[in-house]
N, C-alpha and C. Protein backbone atom coordinates (compact mmCIF):
# COMPACT_ATOMS: atom_id res chain seq x y z
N UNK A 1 -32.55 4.60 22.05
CA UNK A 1 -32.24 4.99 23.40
C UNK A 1 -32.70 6.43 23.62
N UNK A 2 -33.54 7.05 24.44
CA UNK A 2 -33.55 8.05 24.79
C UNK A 2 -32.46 8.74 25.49
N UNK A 3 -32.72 10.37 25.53
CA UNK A 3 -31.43 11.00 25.79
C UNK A 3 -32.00 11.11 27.41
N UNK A 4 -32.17 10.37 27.86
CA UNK A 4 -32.34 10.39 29.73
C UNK A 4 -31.71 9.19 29.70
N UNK A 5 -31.33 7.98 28.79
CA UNK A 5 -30.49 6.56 28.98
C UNK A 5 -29.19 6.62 28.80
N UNK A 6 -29.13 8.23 27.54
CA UNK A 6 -27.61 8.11 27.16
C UNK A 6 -26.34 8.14 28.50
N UNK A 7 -25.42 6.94 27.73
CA UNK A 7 -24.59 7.57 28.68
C UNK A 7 -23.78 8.33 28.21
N UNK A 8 -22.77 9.48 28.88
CA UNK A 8 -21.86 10.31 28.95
C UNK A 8 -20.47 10.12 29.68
N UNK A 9 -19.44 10.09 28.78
CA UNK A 9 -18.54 10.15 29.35
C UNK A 9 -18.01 11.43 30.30
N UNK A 10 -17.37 10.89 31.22
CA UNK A 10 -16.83 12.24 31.99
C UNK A 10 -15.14 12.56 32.12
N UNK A 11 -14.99 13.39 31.79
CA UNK A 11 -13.81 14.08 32.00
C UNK A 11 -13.15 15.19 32.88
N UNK A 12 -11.53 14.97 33.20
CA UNK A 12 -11.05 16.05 33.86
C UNK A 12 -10.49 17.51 33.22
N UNK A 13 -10.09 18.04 33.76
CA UNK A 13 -9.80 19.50 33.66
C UNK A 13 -8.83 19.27 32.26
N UNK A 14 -7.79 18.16 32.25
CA UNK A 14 -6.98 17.80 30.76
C UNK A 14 -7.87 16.69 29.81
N UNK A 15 -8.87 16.81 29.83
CA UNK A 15 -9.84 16.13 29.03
C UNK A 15 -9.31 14.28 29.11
N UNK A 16 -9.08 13.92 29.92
CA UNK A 16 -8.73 12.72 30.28
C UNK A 16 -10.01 11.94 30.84
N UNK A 17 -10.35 10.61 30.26
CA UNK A 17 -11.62 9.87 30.69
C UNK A 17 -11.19 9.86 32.45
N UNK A 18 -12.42 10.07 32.91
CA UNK A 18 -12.43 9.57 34.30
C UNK A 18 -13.67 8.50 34.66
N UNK A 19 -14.77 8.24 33.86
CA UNK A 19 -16.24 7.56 34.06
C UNK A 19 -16.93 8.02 33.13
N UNK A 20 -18.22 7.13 33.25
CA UNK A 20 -18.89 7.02 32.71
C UNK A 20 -20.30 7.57 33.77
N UNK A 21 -21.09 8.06 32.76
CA UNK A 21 -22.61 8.23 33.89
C UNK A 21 -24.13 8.52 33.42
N UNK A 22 -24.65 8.29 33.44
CA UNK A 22 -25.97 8.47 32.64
C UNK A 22 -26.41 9.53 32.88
N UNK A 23 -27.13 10.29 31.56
CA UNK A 23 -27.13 11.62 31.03
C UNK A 23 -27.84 12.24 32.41
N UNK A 24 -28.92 11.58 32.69
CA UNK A 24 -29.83 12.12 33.64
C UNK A 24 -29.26 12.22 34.97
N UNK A 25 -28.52 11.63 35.59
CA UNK A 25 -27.30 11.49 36.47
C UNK A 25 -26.29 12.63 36.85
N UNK A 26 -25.93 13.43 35.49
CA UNK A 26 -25.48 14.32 35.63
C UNK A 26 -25.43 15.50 35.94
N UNK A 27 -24.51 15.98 36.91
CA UNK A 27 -24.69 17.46 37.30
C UNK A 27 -24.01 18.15 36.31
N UNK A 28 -24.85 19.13 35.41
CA UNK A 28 -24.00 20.00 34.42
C UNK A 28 -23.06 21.18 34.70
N UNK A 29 -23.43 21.42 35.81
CA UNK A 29 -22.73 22.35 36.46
C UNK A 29 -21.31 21.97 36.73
N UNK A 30 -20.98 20.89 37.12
CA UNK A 30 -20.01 19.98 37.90
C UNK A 30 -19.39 19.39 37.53
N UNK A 31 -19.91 18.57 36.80
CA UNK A 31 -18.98 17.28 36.01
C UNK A 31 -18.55 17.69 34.47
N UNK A 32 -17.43 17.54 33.82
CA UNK A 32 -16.85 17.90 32.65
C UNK A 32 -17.30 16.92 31.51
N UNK A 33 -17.99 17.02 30.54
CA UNK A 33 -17.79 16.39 29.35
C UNK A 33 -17.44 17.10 28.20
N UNK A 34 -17.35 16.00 27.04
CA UNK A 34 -17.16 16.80 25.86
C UNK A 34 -18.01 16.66 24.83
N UNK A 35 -17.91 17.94 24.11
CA UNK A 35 -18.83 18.35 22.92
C UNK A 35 -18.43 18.46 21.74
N UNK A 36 -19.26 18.74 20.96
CA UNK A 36 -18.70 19.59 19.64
C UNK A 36 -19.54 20.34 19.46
N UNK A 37 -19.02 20.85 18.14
CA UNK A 37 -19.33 22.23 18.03
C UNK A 37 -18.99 22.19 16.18
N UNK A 38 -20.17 22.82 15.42
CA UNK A 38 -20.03 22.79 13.64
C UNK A 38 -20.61 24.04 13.57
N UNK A 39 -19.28 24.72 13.19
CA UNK A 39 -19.79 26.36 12.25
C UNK A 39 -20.36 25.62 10.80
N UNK A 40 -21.76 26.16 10.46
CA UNK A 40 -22.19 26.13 9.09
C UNK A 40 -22.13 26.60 8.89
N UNK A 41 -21.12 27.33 7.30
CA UNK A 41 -20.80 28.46 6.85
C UNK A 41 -21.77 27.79 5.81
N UNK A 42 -23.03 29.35 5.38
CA UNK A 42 -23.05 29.52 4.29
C UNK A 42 -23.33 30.65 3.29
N UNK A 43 -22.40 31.35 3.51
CA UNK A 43 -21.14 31.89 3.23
C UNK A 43 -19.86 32.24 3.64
N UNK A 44 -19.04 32.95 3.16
CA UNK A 44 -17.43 33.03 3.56
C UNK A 44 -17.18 33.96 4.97
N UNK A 45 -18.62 34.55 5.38
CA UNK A 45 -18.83 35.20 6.39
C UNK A 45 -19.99 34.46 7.53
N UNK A 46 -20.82 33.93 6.59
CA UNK A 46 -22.26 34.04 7.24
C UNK A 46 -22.60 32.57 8.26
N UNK A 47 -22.64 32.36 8.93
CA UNK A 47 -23.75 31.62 10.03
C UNK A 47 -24.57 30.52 9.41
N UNK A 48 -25.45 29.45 10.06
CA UNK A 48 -26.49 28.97 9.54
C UNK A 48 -26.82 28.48 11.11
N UNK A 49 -27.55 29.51 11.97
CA UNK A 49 -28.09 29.52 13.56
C UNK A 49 -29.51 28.60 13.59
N UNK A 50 -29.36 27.96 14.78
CA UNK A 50 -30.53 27.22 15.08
C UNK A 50 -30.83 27.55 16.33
N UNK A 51 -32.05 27.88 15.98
CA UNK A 51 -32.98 28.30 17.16
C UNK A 51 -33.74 26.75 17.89
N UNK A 52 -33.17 27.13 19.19
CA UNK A 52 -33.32 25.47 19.90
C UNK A 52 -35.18 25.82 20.13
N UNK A 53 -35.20 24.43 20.20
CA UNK A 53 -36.84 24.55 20.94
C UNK A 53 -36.96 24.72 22.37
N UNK A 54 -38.26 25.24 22.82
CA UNK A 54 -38.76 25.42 23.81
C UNK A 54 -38.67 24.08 25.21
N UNK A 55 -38.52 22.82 24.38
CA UNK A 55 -38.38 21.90 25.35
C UNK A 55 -36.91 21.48 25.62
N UNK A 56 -35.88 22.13 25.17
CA UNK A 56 -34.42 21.71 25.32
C UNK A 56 -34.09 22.08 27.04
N UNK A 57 -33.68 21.07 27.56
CA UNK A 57 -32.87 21.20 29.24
C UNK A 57 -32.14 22.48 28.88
N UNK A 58 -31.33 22.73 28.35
CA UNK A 58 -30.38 23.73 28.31
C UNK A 58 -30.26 25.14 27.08
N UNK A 59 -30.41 26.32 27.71
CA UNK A 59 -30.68 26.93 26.81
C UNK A 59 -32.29 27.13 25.88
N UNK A 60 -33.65 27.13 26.40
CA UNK A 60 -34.47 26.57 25.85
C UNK A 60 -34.99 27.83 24.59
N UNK A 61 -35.31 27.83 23.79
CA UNK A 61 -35.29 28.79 22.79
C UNK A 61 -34.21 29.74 22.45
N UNK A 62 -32.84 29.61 22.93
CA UNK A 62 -32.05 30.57 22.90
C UNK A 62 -31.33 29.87 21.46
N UNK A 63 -30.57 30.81 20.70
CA UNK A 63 -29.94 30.69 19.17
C UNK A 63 -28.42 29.57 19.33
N UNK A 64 -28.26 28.50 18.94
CA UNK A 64 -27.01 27.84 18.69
C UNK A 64 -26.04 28.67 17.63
N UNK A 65 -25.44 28.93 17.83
CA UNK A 65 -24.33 29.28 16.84
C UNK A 65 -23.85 28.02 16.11
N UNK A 66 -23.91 27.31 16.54
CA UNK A 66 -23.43 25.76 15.80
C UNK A 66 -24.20 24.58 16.44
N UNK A 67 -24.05 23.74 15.15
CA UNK A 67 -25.02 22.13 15.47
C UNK A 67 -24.05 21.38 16.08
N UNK A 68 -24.23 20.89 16.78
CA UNK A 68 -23.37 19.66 17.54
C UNK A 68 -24.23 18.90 18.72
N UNK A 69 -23.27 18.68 19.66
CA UNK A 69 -24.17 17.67 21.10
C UNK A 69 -23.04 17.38 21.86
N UNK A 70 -23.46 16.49 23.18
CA UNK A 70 -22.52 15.94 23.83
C UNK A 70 -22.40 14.76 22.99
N UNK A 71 -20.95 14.35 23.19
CA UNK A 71 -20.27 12.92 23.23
C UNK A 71 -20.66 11.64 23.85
N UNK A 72 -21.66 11.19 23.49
CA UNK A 72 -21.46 9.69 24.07
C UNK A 72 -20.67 8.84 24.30
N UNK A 73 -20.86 8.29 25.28
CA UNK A 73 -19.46 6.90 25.60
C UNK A 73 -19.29 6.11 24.61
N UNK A 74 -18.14 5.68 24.58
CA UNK A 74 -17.48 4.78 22.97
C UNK A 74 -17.43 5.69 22.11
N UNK A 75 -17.73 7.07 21.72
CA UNK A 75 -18.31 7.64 20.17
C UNK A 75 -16.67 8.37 20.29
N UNK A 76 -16.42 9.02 19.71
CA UNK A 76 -15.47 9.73 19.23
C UNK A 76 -15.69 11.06 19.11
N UNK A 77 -14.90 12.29 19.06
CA UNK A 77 -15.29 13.75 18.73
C UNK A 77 -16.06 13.59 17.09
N UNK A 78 -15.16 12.82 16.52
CA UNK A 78 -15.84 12.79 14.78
C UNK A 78 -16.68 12.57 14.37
N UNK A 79 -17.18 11.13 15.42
CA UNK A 79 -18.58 10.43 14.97
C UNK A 79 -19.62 11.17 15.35
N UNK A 80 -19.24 11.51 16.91
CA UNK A 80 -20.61 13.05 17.11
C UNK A 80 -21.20 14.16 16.56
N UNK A 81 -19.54 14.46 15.75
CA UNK A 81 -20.10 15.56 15.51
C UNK A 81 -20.77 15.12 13.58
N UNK A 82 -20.25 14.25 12.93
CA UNK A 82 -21.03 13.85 12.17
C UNK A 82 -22.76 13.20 12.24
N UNK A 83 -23.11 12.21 13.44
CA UNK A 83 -24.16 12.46 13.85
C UNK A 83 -25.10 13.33 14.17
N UNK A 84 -24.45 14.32 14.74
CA UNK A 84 -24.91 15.53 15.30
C UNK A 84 -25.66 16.59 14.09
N UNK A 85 -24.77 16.17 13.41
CA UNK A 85 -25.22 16.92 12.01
C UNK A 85 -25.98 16.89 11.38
N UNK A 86 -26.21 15.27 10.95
CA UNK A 86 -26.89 15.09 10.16
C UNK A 86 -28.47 14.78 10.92
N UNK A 87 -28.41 14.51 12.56
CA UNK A 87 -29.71 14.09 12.95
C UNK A 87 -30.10 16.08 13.38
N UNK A 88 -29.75 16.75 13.40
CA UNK A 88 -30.11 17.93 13.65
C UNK A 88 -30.57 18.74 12.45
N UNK A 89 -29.85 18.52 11.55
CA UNK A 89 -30.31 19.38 10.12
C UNK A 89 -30.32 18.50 9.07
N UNK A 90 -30.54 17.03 8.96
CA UNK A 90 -30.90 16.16 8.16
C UNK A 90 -29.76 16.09 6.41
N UNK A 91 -28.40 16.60 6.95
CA UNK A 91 -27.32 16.64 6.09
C UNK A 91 -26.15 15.86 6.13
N UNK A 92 -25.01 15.71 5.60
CA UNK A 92 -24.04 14.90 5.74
C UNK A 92 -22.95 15.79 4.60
N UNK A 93 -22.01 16.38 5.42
CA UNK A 93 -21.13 17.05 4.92
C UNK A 93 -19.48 17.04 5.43
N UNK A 94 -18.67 17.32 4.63
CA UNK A 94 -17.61 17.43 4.89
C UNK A 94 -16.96 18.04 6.37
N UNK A 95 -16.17 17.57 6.75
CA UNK A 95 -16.20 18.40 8.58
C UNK A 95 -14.72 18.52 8.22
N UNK A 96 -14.17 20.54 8.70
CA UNK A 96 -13.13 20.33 8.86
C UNK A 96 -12.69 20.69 10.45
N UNK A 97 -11.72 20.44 10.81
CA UNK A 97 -11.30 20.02 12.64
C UNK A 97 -10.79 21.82 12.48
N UNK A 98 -10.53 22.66 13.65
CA UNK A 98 -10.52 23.21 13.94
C UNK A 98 -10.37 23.57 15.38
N UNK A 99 -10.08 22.46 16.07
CA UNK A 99 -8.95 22.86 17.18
C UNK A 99 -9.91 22.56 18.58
N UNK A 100 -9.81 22.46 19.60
CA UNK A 100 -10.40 21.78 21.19
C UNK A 100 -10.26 23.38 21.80
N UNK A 101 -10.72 23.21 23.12
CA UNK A 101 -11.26 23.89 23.81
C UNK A 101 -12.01 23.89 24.56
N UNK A 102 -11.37 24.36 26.02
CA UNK A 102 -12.36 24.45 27.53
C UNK A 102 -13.04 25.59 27.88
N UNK A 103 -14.46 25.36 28.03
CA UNK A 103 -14.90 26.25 28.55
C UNK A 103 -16.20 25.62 29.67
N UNK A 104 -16.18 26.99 30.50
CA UNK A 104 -17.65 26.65 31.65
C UNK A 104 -18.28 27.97 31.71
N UNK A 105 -19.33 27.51 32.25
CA UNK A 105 -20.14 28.58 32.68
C UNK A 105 -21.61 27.96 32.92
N UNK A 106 -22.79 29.12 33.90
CA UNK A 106 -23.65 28.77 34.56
C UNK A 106 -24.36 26.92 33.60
N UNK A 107 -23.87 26.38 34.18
CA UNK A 107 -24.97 25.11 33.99
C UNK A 107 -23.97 24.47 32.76
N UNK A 108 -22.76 24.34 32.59
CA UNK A 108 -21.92 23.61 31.78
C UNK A 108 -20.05 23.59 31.80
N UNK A 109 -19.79 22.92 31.96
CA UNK A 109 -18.22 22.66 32.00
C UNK A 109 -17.94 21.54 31.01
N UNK A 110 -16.67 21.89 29.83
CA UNK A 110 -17.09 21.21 28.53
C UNK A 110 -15.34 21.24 27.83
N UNK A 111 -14.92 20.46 27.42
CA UNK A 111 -14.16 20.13 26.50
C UNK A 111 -14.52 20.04 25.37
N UNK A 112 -14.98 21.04 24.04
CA UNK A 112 -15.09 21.06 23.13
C UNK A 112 -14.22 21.14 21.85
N UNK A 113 -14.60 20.22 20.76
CA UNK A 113 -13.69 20.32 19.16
C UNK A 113 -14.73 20.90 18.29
N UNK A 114 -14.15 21.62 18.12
CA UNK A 114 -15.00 22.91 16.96
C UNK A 114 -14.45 22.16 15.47
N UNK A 115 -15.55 22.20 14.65
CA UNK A 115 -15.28 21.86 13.32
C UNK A 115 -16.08 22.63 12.21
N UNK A 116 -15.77 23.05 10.91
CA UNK A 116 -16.86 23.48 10.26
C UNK A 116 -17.09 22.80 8.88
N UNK A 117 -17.98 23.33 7.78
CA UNK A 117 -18.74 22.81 7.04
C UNK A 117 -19.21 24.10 6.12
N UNK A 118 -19.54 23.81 5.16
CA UNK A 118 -19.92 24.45 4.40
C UNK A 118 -21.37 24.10 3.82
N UNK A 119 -22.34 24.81 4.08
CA UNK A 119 -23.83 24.38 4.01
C UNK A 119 -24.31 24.96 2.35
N UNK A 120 -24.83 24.37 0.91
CA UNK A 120 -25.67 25.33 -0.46
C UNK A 120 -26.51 24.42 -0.89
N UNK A 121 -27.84 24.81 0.01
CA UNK A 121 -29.19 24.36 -0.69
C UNK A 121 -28.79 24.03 -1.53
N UNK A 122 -28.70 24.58 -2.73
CA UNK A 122 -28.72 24.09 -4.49
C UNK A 122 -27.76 23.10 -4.60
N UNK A 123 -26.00 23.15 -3.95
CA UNK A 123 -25.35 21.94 -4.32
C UNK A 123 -26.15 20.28 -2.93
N UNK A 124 -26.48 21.03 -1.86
CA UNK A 124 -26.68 19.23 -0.73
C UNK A 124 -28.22 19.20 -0.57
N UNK A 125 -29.22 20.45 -0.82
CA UNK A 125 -30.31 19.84 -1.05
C UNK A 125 -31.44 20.59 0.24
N UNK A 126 -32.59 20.31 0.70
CA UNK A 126 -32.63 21.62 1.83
C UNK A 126 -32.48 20.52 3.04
N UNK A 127 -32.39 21.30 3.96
CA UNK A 127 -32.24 20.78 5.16
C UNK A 127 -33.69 19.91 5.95
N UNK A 128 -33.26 18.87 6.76
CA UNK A 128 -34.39 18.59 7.23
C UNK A 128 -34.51 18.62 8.69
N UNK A 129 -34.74 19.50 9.66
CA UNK A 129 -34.41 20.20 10.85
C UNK A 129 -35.08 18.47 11.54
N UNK A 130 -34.65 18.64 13.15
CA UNK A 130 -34.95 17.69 14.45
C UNK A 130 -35.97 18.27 15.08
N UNK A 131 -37.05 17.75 14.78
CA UNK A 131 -38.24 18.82 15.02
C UNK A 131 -38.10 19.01 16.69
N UNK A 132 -37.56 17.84 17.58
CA UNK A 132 -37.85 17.92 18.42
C UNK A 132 -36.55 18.56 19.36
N UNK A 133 -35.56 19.59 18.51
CA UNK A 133 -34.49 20.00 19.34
C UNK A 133 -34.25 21.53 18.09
N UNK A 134 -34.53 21.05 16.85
CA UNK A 134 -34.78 22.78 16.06
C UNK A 134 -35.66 23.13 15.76
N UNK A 135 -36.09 24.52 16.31
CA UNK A 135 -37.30 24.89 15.92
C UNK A 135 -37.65 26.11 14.77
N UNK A 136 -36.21 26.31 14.42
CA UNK A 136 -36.25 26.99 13.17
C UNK A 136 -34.64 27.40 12.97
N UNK A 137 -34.36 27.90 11.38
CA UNK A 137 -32.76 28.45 11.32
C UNK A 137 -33.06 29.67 10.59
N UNK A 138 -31.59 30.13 10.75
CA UNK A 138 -31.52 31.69 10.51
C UNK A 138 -29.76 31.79 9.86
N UNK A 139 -30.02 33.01 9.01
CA UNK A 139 -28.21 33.12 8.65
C UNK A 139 -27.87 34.09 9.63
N UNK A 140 -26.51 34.37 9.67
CA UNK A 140 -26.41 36.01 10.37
C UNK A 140 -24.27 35.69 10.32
N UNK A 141 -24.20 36.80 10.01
CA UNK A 141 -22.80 36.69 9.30
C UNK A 141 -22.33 36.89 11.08
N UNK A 142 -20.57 36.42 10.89
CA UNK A 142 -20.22 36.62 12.08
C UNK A 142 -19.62 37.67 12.79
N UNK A 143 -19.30 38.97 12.16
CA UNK A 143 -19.15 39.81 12.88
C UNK A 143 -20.17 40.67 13.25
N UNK A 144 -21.68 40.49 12.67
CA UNK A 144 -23.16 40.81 13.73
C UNK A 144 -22.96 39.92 14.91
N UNK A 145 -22.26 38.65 14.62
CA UNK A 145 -22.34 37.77 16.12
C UNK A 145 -22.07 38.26 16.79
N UNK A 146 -20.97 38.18 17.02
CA UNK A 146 -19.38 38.75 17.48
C UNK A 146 -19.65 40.58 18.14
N UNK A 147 -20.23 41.67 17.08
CA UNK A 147 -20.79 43.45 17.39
C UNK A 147 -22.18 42.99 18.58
N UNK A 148 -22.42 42.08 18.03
CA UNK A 148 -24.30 42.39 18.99
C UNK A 148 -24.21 41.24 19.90
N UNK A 149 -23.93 40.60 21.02
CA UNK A 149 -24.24 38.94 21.66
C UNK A 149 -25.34 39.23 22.22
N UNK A 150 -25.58 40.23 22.63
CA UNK A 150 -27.02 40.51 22.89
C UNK A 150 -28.13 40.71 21.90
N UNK A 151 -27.57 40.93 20.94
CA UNK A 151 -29.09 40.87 19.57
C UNK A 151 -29.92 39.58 19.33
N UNK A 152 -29.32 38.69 19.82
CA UNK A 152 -30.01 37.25 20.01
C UNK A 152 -29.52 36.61 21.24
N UNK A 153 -30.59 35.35 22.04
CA UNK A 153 -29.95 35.15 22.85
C UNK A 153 -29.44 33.78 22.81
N UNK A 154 -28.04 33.93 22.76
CA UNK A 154 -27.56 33.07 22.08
C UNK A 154 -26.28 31.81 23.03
N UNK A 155 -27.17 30.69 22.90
CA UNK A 155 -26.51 29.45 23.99
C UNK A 155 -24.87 29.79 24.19
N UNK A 156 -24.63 30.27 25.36
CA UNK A 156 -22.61 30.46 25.96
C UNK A 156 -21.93 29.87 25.31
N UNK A 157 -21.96 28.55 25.19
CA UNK A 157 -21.36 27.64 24.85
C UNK A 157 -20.95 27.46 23.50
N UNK A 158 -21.80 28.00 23.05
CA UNK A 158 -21.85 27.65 21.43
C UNK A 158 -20.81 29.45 21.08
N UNK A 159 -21.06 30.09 22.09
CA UNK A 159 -20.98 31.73 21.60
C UNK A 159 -19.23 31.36 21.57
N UNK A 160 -18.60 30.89 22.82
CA UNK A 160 -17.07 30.12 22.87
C UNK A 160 -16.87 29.54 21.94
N UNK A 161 -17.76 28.77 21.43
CA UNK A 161 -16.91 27.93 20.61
C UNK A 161 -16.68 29.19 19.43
N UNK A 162 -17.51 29.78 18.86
CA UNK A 162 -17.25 30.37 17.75
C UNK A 162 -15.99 31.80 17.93
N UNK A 163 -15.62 32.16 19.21
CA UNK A 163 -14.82 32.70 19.82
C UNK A 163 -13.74 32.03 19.76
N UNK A 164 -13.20 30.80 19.83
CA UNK A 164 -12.24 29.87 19.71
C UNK A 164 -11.91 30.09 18.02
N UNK A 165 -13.25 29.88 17.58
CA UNK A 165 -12.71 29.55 15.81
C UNK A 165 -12.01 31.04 15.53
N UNK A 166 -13.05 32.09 16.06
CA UNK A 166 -12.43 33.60 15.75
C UNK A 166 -10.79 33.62 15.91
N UNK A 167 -10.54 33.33 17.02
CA UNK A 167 -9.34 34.22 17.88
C UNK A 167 -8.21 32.75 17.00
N UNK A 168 -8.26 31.09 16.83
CA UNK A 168 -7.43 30.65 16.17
C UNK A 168 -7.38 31.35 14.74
N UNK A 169 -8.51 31.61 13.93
CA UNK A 169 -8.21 32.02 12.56
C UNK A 169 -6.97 33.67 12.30
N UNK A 170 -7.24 34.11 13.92
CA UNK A 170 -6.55 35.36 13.97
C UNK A 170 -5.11 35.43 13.95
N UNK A 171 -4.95 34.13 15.13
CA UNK A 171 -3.78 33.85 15.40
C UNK A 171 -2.84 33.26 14.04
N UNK A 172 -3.76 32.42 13.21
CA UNK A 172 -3.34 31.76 12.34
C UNK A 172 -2.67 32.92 10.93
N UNK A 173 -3.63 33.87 10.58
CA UNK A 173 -3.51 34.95 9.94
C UNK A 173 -2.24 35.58 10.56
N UNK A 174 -1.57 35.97 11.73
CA UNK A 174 -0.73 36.33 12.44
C UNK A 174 0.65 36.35 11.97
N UNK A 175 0.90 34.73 11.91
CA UNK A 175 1.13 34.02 11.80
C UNK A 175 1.70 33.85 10.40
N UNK A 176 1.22 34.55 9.27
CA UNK A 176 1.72 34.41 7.85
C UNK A 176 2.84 35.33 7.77
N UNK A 177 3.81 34.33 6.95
CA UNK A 177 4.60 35.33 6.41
C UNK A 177 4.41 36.33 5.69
């Protein structure tokens, strides 16, 4: 199926199904779906960024902070974002959940589940990028993310999600006795 056939589920403001609609159909601006979102840590600090290609609708050469996609109809947050993974960087790894989250902005309104992973050449092997959605990766630890958003230009969406993982791990730390 091409991604102009997929369909997309749509959602409200409480992430509740409301329809269904085909990808191409959609106003991104307007209509709510959901995503995910996979921090590749590889390391205890560091990033594993994908630089989208030049032909992506959204964001076109600008840096992902994380691999993921929209949700297709029937699929689940889990199955996506395991798909997502492995058809983007040609891997299959452990996913841990890390919590939902709304965000919008110019050209997206999104119910996202952030999950991460832990990426080591030497233990899973090298990666085999989506030629036709990565056009190259990069490390970059996350508090260069986080000091510079302007040092790369780097997809909103993805910049939230990793803002979500920040501010829960903070809260969570908080939080200790």
């Amino acid at each position: 199926m091409s991604e102009t056939d997929e369909i997309i589920t749509l959602v409200d403001r409480d992430n509740q199904v409301i329809g269904d609609i085909p990808r191409r159909l959609m106003n991104f601006q307007q209509d709510i779906h959901r995503v995910t979102f996979i921090l590749v840590f590889t390391g205890p600090d560091t990033l594993l960024l994908q630089k989208r290609t030049d032909t992506k609708a959204f964001c076109p050469g600008y840096y992902g902070i994380t691999t993921g996609g929209v949700v297709a109809t029937g699929e689940s947050y889990d199955l996506c974002a395991s798909r997502e993974l492995e058809e983007e960087l040609g891997v299959q790894l452990p996913l841990t959940t890390q919590g939902m989250f709304f965000t919008e902005g110019e050209g997206f309104r999104i119910w996202g589940k952030v999950y991460t992973c832990e990426y080591n050449e030497m233990q899973h092997g090298p990666l085999n990028l989506q030629a036709k959605e990565v056009a190259e990766v990069c490390e970059m630890r996350i508090q260069d993310i986080l000091d510079n958003p302007e040092q790369l230009p780097f997809t909103p969406d993805s910049y939230d999600a990793l803002l979500h993982y920040v501010n829960d791990q903070l809260r969570a730390y908080d939080n200790v006795p």
